[in-house]
C-alpha atoms as a PDB file:
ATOM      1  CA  UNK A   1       0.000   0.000   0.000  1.00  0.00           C
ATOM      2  CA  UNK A   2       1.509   3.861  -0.783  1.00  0.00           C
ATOM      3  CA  UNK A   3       1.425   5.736   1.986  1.00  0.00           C
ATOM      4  CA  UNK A   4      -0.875   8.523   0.126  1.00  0.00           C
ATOM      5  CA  UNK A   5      -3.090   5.877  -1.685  1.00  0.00           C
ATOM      6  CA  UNK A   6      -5.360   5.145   1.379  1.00  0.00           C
ATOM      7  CA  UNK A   7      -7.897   7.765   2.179  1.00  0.00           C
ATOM      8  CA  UNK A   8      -8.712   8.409   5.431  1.00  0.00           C
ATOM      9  CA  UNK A   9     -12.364   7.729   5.048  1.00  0.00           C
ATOM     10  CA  UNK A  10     -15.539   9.551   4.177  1.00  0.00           C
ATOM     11  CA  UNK A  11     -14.592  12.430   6.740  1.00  0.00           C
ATOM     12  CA  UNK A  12     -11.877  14.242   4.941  1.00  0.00           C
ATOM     13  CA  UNK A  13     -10.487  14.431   1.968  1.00  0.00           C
ATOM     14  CA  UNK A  14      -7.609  14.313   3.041  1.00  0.00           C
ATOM     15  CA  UNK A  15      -5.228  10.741   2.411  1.00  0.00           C
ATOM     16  CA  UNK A  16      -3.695   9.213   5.714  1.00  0.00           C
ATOM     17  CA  UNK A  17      -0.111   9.472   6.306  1.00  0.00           C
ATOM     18  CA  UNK A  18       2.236   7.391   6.846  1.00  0.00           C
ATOM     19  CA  UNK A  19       4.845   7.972   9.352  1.00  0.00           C
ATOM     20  CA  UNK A  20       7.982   6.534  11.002  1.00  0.00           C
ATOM     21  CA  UNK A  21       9.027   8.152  14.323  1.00  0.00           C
ATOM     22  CA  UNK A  22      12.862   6.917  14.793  1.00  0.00           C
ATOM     23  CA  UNK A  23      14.734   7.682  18.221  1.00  0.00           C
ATOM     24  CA  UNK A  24      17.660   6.499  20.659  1.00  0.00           C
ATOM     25  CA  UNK A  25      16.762   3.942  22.977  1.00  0.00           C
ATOM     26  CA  UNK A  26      15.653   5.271  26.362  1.00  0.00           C
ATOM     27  CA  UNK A  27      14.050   2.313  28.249  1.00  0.00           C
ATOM     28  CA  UNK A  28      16.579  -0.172  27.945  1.00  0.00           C
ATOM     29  CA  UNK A  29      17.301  -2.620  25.108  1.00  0.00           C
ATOM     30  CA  UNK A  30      15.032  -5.903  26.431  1.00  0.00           C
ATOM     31  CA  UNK A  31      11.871  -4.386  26.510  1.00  0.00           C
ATOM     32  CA  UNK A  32      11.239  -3.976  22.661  1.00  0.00           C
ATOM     33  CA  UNK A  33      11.174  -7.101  21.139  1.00  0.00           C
ATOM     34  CA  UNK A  34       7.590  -7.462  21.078  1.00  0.00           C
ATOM     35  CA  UNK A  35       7.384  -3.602  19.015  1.00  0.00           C
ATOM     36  CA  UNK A  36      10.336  -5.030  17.089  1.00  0.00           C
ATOM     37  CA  UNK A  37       8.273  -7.772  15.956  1.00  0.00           C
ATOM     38  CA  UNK A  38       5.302  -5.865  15.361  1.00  0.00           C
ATOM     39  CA  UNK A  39       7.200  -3.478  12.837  1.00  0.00           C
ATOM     40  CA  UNK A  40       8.853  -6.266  11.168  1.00  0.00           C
ATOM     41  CA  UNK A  41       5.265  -7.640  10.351  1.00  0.00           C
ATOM     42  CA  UNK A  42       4.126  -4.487   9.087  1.00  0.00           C
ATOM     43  CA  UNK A  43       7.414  -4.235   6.557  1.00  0.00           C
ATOM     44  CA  UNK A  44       7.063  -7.318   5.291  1.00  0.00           C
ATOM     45  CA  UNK A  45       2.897  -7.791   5.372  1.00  0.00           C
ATOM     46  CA  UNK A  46       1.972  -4.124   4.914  1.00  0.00           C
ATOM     47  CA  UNK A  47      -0.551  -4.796   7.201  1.00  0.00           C
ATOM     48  CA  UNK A  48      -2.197  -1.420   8.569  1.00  0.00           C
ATOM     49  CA  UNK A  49      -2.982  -2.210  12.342  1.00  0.00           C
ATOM     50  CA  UNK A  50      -6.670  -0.518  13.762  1.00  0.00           C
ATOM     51  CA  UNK A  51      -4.755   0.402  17.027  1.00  0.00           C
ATOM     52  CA  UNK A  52      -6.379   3.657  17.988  1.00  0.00           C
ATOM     53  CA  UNK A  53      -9.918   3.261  15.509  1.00  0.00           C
ATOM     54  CA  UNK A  54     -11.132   0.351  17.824  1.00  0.00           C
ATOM     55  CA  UNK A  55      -9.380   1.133  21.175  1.00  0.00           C
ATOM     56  CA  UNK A  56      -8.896   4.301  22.175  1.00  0.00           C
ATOM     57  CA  UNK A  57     -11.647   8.042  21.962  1.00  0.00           C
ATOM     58  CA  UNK A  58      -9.630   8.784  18.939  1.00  0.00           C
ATOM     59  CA  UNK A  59     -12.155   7.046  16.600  1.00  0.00           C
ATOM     60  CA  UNK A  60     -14.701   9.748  17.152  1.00  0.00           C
ATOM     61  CA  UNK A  61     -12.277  11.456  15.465  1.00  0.00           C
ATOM     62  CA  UNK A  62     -10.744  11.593  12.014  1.00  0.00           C
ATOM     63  CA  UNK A  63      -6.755  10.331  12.121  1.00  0.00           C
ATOM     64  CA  UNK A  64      -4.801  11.957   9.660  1.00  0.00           C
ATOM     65  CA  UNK A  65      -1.727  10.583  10.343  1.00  0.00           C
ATOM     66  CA  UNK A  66      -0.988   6.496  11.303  1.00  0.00           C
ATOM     67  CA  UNK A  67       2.559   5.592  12.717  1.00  0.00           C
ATOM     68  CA  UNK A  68       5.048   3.305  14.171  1.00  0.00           C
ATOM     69  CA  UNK A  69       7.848   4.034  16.510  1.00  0.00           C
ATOM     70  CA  UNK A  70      11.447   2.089  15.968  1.00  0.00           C
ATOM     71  CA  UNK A  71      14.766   2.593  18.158  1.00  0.00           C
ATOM     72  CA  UNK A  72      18.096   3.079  16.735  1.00  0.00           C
ATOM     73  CA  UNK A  73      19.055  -0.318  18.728  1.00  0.00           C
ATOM     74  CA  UNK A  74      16.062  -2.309  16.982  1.00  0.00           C
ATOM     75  CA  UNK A  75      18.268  -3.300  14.535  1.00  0.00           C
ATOM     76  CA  UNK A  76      17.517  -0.187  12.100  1.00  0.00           C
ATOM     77  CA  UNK A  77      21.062   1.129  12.001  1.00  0.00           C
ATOM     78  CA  UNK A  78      22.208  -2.506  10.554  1.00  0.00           C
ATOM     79  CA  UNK A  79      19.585  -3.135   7.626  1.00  0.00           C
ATOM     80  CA  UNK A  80      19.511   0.690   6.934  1.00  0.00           C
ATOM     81  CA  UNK A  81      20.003   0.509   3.054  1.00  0.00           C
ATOM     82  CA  UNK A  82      17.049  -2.211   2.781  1.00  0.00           C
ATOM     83  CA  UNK A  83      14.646  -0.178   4.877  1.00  0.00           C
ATOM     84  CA  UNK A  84      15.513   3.138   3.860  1.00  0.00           C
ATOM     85  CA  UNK A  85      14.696   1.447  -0.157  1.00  0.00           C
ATOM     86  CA  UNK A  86      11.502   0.405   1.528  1.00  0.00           C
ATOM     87  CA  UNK A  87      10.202   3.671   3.193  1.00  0.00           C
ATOM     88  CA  UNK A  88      11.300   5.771   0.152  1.00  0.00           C
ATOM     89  CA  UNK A  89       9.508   3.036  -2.294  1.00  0.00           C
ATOM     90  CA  UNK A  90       6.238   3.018   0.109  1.00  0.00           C
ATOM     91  CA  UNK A  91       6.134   6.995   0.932  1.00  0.00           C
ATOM     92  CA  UNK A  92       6.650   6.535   4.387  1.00  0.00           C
ATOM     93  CA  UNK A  93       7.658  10.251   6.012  1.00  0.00           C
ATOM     94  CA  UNK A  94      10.550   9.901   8.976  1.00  0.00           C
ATOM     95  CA  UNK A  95      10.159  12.204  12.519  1.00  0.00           C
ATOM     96  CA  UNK A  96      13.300  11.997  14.083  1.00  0.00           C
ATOM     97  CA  UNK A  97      12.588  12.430  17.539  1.00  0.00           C
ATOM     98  CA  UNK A  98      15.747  13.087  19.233  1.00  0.00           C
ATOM     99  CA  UNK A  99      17.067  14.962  22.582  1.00  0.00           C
ATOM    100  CA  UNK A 100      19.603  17.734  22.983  1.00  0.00           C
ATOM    101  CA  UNK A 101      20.534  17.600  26.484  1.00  0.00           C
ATOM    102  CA  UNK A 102      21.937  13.640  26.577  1.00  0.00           C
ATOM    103  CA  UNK A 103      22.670  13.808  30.245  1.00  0.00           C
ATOM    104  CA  UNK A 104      18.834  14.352  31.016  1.00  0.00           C
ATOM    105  CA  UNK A 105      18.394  11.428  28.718  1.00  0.00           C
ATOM    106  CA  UNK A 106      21.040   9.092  30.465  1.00  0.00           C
ATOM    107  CA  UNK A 107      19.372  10.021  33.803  1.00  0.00           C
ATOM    108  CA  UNK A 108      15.738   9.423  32.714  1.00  0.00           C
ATOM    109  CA  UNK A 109      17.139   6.268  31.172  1.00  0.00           C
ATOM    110  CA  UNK A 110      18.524   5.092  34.729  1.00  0.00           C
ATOM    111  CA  UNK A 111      15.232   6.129  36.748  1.00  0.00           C
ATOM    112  CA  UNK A 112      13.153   4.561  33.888  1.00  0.00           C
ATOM    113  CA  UNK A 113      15.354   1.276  34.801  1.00  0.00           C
ATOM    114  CA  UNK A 114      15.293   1.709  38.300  1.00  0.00           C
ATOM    115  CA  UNK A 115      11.123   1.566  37.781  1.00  0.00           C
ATOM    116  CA  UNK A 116      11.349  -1.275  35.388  1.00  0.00           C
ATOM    117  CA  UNK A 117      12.702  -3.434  38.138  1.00  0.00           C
ATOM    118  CA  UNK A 118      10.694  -2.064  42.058  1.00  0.00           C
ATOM    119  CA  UNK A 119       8.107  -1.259  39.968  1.00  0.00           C
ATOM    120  CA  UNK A 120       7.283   1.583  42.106  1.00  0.00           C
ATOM    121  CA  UNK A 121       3.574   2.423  41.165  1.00  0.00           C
ATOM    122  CA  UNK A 122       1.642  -0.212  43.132  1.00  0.00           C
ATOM    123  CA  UNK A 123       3.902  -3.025  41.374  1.00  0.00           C
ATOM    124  CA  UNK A 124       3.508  -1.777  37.957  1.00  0.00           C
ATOM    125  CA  UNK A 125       6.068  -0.024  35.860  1.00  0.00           C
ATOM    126  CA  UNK A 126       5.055   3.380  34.155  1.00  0.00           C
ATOM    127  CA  UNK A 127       7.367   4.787  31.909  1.00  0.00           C
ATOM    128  CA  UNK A 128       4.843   7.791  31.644  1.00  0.00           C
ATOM    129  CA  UNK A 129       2.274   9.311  33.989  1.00  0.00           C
ATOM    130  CA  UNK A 130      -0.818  11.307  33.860  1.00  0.00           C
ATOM    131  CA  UNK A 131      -1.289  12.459  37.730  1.00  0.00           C
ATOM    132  CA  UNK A 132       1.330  14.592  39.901  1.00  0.00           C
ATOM    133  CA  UNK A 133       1.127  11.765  42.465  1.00  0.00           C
ATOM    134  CA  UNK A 134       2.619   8.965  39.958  1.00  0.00           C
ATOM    135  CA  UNK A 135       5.129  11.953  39.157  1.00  0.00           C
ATOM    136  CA  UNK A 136       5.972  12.660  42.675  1.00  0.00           C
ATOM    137  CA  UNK A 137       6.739   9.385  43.731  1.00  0.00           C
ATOM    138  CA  UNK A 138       8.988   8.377  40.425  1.00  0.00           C
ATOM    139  CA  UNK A 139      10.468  11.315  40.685  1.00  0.00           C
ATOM    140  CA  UNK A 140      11.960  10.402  43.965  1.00  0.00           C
ATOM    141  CA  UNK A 141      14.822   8.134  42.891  1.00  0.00           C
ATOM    142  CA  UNK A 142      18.016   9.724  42.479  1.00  0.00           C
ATOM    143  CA  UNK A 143      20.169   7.693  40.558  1.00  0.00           C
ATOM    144  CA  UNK A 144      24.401   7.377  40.462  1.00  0.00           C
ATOM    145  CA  UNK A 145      26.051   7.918  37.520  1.00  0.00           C
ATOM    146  CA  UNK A 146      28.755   5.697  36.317  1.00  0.00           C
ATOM    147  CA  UNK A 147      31.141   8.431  36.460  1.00  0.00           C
ATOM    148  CA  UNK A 148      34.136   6.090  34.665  1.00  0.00           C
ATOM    149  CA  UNK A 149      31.829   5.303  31.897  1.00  0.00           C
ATOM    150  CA  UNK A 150      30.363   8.961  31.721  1.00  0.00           C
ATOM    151  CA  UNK A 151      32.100  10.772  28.935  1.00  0.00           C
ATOM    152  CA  UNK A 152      31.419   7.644  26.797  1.00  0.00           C
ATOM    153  CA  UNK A 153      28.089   6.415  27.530  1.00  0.00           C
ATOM    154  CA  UNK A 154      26.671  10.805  26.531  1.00  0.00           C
ATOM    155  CA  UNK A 155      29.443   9.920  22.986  1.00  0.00           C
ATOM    156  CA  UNK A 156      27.939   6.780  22.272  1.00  0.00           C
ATOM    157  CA  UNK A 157      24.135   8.338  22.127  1.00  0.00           C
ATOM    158  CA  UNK A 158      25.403  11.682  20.352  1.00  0.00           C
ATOM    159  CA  UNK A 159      27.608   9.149  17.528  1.00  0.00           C
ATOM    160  CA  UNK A 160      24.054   7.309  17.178  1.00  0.00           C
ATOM    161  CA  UNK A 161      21.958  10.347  16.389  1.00  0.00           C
ATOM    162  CA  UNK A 162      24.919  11.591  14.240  1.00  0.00           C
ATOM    163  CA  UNK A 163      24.933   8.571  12.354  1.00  0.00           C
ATOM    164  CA  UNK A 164      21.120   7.671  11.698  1.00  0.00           C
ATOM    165  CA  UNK A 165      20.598  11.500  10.581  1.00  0.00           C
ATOM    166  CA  UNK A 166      23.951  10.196   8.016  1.00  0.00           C
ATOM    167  CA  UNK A 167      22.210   7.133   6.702  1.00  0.00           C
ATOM    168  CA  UNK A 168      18.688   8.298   6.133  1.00  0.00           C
ATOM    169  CA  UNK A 169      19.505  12.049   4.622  1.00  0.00           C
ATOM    170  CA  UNK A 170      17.477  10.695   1.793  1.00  0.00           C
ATOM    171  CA  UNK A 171      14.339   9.643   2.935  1.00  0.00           C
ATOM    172  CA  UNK A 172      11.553  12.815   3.069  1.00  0.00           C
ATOM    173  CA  UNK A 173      12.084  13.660   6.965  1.00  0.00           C
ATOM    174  CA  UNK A 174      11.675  15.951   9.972  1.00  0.00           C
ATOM    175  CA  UNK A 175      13.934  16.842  12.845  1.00  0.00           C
ATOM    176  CA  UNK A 176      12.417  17.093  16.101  1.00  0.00           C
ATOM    177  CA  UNK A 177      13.450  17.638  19.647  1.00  0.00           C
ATOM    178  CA  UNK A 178      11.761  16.853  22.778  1.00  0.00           C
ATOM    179  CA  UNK A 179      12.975  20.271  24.285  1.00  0.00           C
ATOM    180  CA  UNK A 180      11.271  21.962  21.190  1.00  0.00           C
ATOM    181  CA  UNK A 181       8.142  20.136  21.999  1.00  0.00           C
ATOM    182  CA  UNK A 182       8.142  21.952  25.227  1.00  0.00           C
ATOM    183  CA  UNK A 183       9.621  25.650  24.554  1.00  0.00           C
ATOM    184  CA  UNK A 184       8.124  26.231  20.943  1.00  0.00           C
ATOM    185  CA  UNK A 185       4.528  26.033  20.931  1.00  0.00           C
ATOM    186  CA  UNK A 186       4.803  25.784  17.021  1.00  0.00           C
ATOM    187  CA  UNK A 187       7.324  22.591  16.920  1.00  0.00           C
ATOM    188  CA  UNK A 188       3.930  19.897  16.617  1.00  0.00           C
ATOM    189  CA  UNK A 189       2.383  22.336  14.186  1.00  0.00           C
ATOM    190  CA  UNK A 190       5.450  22.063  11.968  1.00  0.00           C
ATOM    191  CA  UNK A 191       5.312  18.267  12.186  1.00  0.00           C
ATOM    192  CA  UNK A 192       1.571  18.225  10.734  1.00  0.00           C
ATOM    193  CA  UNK A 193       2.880  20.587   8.050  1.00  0.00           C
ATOM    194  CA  UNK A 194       5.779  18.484   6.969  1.00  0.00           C
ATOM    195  CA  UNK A 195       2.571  15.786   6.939  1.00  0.00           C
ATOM    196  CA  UNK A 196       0.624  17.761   4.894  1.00  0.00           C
ATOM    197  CA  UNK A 197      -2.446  17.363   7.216  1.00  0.00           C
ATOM    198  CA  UNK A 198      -4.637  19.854   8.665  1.00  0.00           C
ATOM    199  CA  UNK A 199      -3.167  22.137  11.788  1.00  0.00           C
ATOM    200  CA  UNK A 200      -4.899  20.705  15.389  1.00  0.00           C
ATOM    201  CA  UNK A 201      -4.117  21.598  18.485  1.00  0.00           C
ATOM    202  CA  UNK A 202      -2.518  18.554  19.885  1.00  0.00           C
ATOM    203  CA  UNK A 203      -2.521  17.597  23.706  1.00  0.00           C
ATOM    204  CA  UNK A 204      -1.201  15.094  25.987  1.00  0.00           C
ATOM    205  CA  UNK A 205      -2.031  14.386  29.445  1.00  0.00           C
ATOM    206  CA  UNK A 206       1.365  13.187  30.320  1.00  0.00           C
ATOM    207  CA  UNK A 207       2.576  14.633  33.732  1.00  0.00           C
ATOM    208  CA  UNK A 208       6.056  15.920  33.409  1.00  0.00           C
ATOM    209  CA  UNK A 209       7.881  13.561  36.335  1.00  0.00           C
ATOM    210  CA  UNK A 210      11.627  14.999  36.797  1.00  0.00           C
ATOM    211  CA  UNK A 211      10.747  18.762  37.428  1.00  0.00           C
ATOM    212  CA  UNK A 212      13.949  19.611  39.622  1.00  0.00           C
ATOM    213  CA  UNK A 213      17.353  20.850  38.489  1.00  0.00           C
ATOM    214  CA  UNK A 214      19.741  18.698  37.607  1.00  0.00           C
ATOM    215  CA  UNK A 215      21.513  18.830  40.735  1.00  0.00           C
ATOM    216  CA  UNK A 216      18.591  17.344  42.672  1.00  0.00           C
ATOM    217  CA  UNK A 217      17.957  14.541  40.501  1.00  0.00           C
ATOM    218  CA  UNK A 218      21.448  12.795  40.892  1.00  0.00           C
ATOM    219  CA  UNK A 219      23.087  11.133  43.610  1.00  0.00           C
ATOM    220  CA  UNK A 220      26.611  11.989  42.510  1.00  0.00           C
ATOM    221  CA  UNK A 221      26.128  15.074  41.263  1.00  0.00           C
ATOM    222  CA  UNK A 222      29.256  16.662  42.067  1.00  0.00           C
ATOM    223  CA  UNK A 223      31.069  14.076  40.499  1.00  0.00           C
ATOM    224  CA  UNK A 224      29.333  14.242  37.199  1.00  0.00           C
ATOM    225  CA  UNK A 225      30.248  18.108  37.471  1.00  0.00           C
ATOM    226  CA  UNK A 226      33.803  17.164  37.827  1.00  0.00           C
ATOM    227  CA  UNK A 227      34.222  15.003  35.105  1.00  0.00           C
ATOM    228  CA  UNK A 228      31.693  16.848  32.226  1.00  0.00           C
ATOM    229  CA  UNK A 229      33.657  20.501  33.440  1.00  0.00           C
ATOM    230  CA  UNK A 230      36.081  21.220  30.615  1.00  0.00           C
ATOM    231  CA  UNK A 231      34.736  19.054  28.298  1.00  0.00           C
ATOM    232  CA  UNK A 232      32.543  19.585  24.867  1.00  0.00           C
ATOM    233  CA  UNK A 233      29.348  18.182  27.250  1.00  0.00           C
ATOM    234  CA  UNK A 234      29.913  20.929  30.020  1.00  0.00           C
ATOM    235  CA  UNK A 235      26.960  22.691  28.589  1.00  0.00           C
ATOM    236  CA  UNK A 236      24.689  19.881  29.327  1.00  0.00           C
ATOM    237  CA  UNK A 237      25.062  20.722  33.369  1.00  0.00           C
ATOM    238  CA  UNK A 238      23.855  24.352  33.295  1.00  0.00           C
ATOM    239  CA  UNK A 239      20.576  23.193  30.785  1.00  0.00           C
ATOM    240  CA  UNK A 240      17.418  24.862  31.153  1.00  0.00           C
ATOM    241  CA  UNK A 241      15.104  22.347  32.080  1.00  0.00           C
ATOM    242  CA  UNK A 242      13.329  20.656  29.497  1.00  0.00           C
ATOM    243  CA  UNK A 243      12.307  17.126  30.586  1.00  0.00           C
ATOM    244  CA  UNK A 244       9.230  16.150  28.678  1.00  0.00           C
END
């Protein structure tokens, strides 16, 4: 099926779009094979899954837009020239959703760990929340930072980024960053122009969970100070906050 052959149905005339959201790994590598799977089965079937028309409010209203999600460490950095033929044969428009400020990302990755294995919310583990007393009560963890494997672990995520946005300069893409998504009130009405759909205010109900500075969300904090001062990543300590 080409992305811009299936219409979205008898409410607009507009055709549905077909998008791949691609980021860097944030909860850990073991908890994706099941999505992994998924995506593989929609590459190779083009099967179009009902997801939100059957279980979710958003089939009282018209979707203009139908996605999948797929992590750098899912394999797409290794099969790149196959799948990038394949999106670019199918139509398939690519959000990069990336982050600017990796040592928020490296500490949201530890807490989101942490969760994965006390399972803090009454035994279940939330990545994301929608009340302030989920938030408060994640958001009480203070991880410690490998400080040894520091400088590389923030290189490693920044060569990632750097080299997806290498291999897939030729698909028909957008650049987005989660800081955007919360300073610039226009970033998501950018994204449904790139789309080509119409402009809609777009809400979540997610409740932002790390809402301290920096320096109250880590354990070791003066040692990560110590060892990102004087280095190309010393900018990342003095970052306005912009957790998601």
């Amino acid at each position: 099926m080409n992305a811009y052959s299936f219409k979205i149905s008898k409410w607009s005339p507009y055709p549905l779009r077909v998008i791949l959201i691609l980021f860097v790994a944030t909860f850990g590598v073991n908890a994706h094979v099941l999505l992994s799977a998924s995506l593989l089965s929609y590459l190779c079937k083009d099967t179009v899954y009902n997801l939100d028309w059957l279980s979710s409010a958003a089939k009282n209203e018209c979707t203009a837009a139908f996605g999948l999600k797929w992590m750098l460490n899912q394999g797409l950095m290794d099969h790149h020239a196959e799948i990038i033929s394949y999106l670019n044969m199918k139509g398939v428009s690519l959000v990069f959703l990336f982050r600017r400020n990796l040592l928020r990302r490296l500490i949201s990755v530890l807490a989101n760990d942490y969760d994965r294995q006390e399972k803090q919310l009454n035994g279940t583990h939330k990545s994301h929340v929608h009340s302030k007393e989920e938030a408060e009560i994640l958001a009480r963890f203070k991880p410690r930072i490998n400080i040894a494997s520091l400088i590389s672990d923030i290189s490693s995520a920044e060569k990632a980024i750097a080299d997806c946005l290498q291999h897939f300069s030729s698909t028909r893409h957008i650049i987005l960053y989660y800081e955007d998504i919360v300073n610039n009130h226009n970033a998501l009405s950018h994204v449904q122009e790139f789309l080509g759909v119409p402009i809609a205010k777009l809400v979540s109900r997610q409740v932002k969970i790390h809402t301290r500075p920096l320096s109250k969300q880590v354990m070791n904090w003066e040692d990560v100070t110590k060892m990102l001062n004087g280095t190309r990543y010393e900018h990342f300590l003095n970052h306005a906050d912009c957790d998601f």
